[in-house]
C-alpha atoms as a PDB file:
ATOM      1  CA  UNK A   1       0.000   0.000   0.000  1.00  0.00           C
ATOM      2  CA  UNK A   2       1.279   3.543  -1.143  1.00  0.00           C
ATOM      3  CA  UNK A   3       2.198   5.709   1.656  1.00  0.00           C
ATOM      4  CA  UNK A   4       2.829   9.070  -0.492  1.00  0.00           C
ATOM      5  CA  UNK A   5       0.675  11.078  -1.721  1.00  0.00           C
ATOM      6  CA  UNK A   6       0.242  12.653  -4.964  1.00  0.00           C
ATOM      7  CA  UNK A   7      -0.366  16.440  -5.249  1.00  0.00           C
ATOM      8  CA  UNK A   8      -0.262  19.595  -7.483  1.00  0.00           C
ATOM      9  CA  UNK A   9       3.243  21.318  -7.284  1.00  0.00           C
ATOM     10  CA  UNK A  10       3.397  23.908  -5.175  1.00  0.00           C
ATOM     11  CA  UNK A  11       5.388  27.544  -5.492  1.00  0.00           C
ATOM     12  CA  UNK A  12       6.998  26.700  -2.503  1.00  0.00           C
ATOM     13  CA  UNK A  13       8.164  23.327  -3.980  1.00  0.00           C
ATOM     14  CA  UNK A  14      10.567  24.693  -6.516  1.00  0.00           C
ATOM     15  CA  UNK A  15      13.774  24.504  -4.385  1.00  0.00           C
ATOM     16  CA  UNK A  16      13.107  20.467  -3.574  1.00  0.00           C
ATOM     17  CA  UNK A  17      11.975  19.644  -7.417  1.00  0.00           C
ATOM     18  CA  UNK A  18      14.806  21.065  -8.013  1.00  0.00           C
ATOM     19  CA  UNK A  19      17.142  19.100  -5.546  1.00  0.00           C
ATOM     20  CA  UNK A  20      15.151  16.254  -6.716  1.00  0.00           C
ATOM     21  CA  UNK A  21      16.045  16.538 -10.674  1.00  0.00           C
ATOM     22  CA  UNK A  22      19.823  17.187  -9.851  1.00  0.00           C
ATOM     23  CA  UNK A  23      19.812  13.816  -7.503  1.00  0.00           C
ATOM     24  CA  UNK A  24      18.078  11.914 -10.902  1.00  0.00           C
ATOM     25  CA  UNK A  25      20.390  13.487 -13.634  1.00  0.00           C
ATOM     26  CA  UNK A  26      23.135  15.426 -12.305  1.00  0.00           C
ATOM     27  CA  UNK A  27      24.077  19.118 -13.795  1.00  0.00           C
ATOM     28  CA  UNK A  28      24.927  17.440 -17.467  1.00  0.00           C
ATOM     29  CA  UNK A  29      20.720  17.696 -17.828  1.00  0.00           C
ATOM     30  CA  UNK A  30      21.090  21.136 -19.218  1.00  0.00           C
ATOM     31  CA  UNK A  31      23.097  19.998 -22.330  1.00  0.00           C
ATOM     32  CA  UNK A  32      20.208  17.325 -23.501  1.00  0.00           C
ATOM     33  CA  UNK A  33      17.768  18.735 -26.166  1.00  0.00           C
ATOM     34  CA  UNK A  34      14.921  18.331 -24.093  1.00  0.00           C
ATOM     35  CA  UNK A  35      16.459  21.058 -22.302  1.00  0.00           C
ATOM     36  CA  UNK A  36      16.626  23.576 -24.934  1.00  0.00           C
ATOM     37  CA  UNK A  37      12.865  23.464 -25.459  1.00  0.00           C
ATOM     38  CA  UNK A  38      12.110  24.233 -21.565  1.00  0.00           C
ATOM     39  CA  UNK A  39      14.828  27.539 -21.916  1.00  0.00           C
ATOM     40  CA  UNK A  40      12.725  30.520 -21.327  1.00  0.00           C
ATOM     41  CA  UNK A  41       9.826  28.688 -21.345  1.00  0.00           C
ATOM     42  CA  UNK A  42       7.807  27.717 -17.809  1.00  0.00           C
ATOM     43  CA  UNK A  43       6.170  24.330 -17.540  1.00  0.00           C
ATOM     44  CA  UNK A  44       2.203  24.139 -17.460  1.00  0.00           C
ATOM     45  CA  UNK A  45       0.980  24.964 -14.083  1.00  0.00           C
ATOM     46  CA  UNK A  46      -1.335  22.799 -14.340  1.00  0.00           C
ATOM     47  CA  UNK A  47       0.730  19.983 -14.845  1.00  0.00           C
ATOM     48  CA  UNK A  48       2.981  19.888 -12.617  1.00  0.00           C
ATOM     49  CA  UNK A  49       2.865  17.223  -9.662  1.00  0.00           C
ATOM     50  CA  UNK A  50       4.730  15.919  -6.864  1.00  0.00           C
ATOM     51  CA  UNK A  51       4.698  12.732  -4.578  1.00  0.00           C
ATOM     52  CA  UNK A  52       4.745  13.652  -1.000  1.00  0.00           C
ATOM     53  CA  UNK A  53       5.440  10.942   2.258  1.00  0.00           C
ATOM     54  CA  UNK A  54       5.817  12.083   5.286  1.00  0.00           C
ATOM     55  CA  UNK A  55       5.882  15.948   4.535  1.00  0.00           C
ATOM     56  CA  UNK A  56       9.102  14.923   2.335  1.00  0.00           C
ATOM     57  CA  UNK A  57       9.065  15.060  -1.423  1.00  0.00           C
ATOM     58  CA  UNK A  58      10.034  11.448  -3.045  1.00  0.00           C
ATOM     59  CA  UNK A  59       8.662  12.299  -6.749  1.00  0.00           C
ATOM     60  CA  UNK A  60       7.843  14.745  -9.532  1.00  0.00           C
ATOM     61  CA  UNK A  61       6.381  15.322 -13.155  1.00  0.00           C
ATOM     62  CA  UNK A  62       6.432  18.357 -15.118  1.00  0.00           C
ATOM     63  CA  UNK A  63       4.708  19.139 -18.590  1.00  0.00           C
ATOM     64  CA  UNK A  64       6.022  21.420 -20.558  1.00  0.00           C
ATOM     65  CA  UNK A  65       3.931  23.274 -23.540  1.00  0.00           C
ATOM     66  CA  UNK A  66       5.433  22.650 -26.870  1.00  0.00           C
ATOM     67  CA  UNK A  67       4.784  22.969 -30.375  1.00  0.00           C
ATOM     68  CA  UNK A  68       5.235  20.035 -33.142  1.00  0.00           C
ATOM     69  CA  UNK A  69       4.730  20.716 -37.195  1.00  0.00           C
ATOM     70  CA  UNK A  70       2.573  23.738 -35.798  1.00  0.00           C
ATOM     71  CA  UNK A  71       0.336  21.711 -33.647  1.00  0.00           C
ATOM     72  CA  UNK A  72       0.712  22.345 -29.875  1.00  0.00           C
ATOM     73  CA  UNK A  73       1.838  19.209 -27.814  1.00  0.00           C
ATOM     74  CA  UNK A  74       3.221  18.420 -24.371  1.00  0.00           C
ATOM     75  CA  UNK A  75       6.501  17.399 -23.607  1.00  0.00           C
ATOM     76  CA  UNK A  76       7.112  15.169 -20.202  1.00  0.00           C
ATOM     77  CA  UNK A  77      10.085  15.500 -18.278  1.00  0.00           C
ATOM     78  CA  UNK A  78      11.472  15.771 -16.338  1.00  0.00           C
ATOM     79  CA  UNK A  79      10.117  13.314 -14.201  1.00  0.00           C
ATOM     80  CA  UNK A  80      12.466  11.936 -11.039  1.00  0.00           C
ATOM     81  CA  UNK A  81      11.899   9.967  -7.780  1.00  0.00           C
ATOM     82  CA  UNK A  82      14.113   9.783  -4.831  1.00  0.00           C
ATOM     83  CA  UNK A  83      16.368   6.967  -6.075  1.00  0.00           C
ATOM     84  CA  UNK A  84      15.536   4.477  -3.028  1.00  0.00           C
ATOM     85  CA  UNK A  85      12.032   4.531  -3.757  1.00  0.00           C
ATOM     86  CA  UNK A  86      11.803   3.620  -7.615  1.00  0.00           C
ATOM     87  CA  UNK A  87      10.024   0.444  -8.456  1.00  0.00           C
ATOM     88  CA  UNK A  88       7.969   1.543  -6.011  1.00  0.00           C
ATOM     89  CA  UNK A  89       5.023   2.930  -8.716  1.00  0.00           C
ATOM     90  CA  UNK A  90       5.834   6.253  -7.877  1.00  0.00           C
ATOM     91  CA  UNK A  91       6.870   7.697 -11.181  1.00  0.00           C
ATOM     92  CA  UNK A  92       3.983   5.722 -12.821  1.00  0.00           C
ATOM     93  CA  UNK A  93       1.571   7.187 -10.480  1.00  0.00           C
ATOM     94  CA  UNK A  94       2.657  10.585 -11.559  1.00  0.00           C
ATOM     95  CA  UNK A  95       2.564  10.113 -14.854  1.00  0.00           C
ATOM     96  CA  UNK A  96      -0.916   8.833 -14.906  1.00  0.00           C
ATOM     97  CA  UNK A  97      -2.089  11.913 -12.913  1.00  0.00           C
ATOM     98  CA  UNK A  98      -0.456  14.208 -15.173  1.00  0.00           C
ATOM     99  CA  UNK A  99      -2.078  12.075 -18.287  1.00  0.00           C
ATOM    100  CA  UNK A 100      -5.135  12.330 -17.043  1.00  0.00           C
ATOM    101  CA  UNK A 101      -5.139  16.247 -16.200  1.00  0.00           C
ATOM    102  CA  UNK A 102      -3.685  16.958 -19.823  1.00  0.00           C
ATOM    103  CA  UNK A 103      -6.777  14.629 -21.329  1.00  0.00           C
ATOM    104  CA  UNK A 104      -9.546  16.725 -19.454  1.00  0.00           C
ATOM    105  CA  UNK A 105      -7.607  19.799 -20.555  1.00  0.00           C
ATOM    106  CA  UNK A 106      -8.296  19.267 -23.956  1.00  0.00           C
ATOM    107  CA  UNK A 107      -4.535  18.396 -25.030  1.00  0.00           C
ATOM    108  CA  UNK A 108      -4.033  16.051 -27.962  1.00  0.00           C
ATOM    109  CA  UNK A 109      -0.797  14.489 -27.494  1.00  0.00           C
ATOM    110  CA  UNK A 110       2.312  14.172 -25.330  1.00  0.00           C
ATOM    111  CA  UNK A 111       6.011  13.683 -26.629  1.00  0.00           C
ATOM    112  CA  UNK A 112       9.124  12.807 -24.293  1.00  0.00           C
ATOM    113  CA  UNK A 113      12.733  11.081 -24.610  1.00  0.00           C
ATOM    114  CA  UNK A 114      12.908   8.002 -22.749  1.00  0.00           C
ATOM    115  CA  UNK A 115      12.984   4.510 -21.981  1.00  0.00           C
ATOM    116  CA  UNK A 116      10.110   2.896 -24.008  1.00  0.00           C
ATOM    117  CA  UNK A 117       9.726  -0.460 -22.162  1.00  0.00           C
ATOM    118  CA  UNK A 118       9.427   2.246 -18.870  1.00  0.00           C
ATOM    119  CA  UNK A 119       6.962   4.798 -20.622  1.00  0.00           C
ATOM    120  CA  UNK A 120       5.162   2.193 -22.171  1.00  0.00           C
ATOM    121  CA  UNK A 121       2.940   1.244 -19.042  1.00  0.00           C
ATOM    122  CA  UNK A 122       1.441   4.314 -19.284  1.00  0.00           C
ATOM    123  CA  UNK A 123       0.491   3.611 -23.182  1.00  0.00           C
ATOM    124  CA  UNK A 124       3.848   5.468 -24.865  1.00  0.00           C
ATOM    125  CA  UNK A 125       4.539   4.263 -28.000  1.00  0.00           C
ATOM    126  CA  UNK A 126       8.103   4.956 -30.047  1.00  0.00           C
ATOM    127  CA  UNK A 127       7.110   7.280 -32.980  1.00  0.00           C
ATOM    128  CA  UNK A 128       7.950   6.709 -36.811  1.00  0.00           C
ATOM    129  CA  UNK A 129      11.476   7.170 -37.727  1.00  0.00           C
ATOM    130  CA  UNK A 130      11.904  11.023 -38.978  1.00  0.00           C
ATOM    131  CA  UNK A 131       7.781  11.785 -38.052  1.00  0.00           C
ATOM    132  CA  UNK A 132       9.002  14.336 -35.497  1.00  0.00           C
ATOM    133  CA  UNK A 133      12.497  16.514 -35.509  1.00  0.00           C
ATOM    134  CA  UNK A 134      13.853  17.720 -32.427  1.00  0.00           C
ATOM    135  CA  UNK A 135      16.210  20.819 -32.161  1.00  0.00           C
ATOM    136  CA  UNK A 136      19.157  18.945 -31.502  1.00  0.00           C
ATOM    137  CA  UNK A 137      21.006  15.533 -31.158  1.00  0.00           C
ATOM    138  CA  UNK A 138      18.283  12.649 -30.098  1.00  0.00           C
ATOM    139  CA  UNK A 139      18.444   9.260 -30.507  1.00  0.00           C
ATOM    140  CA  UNK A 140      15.257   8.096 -32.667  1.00  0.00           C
ATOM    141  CA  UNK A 141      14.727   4.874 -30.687  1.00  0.00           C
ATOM    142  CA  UNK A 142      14.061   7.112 -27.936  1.00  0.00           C
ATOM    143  CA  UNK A 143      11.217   8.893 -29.096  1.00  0.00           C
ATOM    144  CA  UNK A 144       8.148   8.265 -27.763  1.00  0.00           C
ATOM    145  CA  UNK A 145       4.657   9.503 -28.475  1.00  0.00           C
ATOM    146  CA  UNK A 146       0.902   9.493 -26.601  1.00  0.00           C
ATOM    147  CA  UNK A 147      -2.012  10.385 -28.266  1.00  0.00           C
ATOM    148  CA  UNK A 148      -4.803  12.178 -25.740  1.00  0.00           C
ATOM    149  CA  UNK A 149      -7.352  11.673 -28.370  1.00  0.00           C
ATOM    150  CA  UNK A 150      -7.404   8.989 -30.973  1.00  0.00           C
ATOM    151  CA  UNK A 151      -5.738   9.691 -34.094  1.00  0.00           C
ATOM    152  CA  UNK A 152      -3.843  12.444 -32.277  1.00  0.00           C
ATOM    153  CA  UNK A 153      -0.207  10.953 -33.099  1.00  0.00           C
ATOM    154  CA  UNK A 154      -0.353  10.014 -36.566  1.00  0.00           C
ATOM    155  CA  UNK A 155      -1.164  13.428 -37.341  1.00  0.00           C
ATOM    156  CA  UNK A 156       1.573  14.792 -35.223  1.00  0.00           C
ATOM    157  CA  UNK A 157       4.906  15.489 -37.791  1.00  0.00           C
ATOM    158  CA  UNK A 158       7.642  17.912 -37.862  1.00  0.00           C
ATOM    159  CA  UNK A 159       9.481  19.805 -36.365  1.00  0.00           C
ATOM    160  CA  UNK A 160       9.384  20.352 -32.545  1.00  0.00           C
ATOM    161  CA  UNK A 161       9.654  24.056 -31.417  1.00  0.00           C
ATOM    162  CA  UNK A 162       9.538  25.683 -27.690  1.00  0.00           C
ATOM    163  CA  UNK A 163       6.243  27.328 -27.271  1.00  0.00           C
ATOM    164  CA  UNK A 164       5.990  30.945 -27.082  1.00  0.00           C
ATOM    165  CA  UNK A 165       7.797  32.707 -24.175  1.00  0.00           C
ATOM    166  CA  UNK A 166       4.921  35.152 -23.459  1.00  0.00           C
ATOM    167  CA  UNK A 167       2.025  33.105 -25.008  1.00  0.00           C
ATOM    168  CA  UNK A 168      -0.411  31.330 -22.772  1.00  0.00           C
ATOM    169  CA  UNK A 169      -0.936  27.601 -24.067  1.00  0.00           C
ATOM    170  CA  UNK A 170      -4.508  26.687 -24.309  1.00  0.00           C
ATOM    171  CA  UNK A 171      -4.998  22.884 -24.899  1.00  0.00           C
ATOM    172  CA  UNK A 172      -7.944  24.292 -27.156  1.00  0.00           C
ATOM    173  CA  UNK A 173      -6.333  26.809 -29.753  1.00  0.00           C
ATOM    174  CA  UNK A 174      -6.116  26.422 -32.930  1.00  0.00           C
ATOM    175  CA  UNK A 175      -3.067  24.801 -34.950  1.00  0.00           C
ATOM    176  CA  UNK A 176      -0.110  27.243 -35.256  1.00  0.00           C
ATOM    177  CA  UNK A 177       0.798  28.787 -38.973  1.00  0.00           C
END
């Protein structure tokens, strides 16, 4: 039986998210492409959580607002667990709450860089070779795609930009361009 507790992210949370993502991936995070789409931009409020046990954060997910061929997107990550907790259906947990939130949003799909027999049991599937082009080095294999609403991936192509620095993301909008 789970004894943490998932939650929205807090202001006051930064500082410990933050210890939290340096414990999982060290300083050399900032050179990975993923990176350069969260630069100026802030993550979606909305979906941001964190596990909590015992007052004491263990876990956290962040979405970040992005925008692929001209159709707005998510991208996950990062998400991190206190490293003597994982396995523990933590970082699944999160993942589903944060799936969930971006569904009843209105968002159509989520992209992230990862482990696909990990992301997979929340329903991530590798995308076609070449069907999305990130700003930077990324290994293809690692590509991973989740459609919100059916169809959703196949029609997602391109390339993938940052959103806006001063634009508010609405899951609703229409298509960029």
């Amino acid at each position: 039986m789970a004894t943490w507790q998932i939650r929205s992210e807090r202001p006051e949370d930064a500082g410990s998210v933050e210890k939290l993502i340096t414990l999982g991936f060290g300083a050399g995070r900032f050179a990975k492409t993923a990176y350069r789409l969260r630069e100026g931009v802030k993550p979606d409020a909305r979906l941001c959580f964190v596990a909590e046990e015992n007052k004491q954060l263990v876990g956290a997910v962040r979405f970040w607002p992005i925008i692929v061929g001209g159709q707005r997107s998510l991208l996950l990550g990062p998400l991190a667990v206190q490293p003597e907790l994982r396995g523990n259906g933590i970082g699944i947990a999160l993942m589903q709450k944060g799936i969930e939130e971006a569904r009843r949003l209105g968002f159509h799909s989520i992209i992230l860089v990862g482990d696909e027999s990990y992301y997979s049991r929340v329903g991530f599937t590798r995308l076609r070779p070449d069907q999305v082009n990130f700003p930077g080095p990324v290994n293809p294999e690692r590509i991973l795609g989740l459609a919100l609403l059916p169809g959703a991936l196949e029609k997602l192509a391109g390339a993938v930009a940052r959103a806006q620095i001063d634009e508010p993301v609405s899951a609703n909008a229409a298509p960029l361009g």
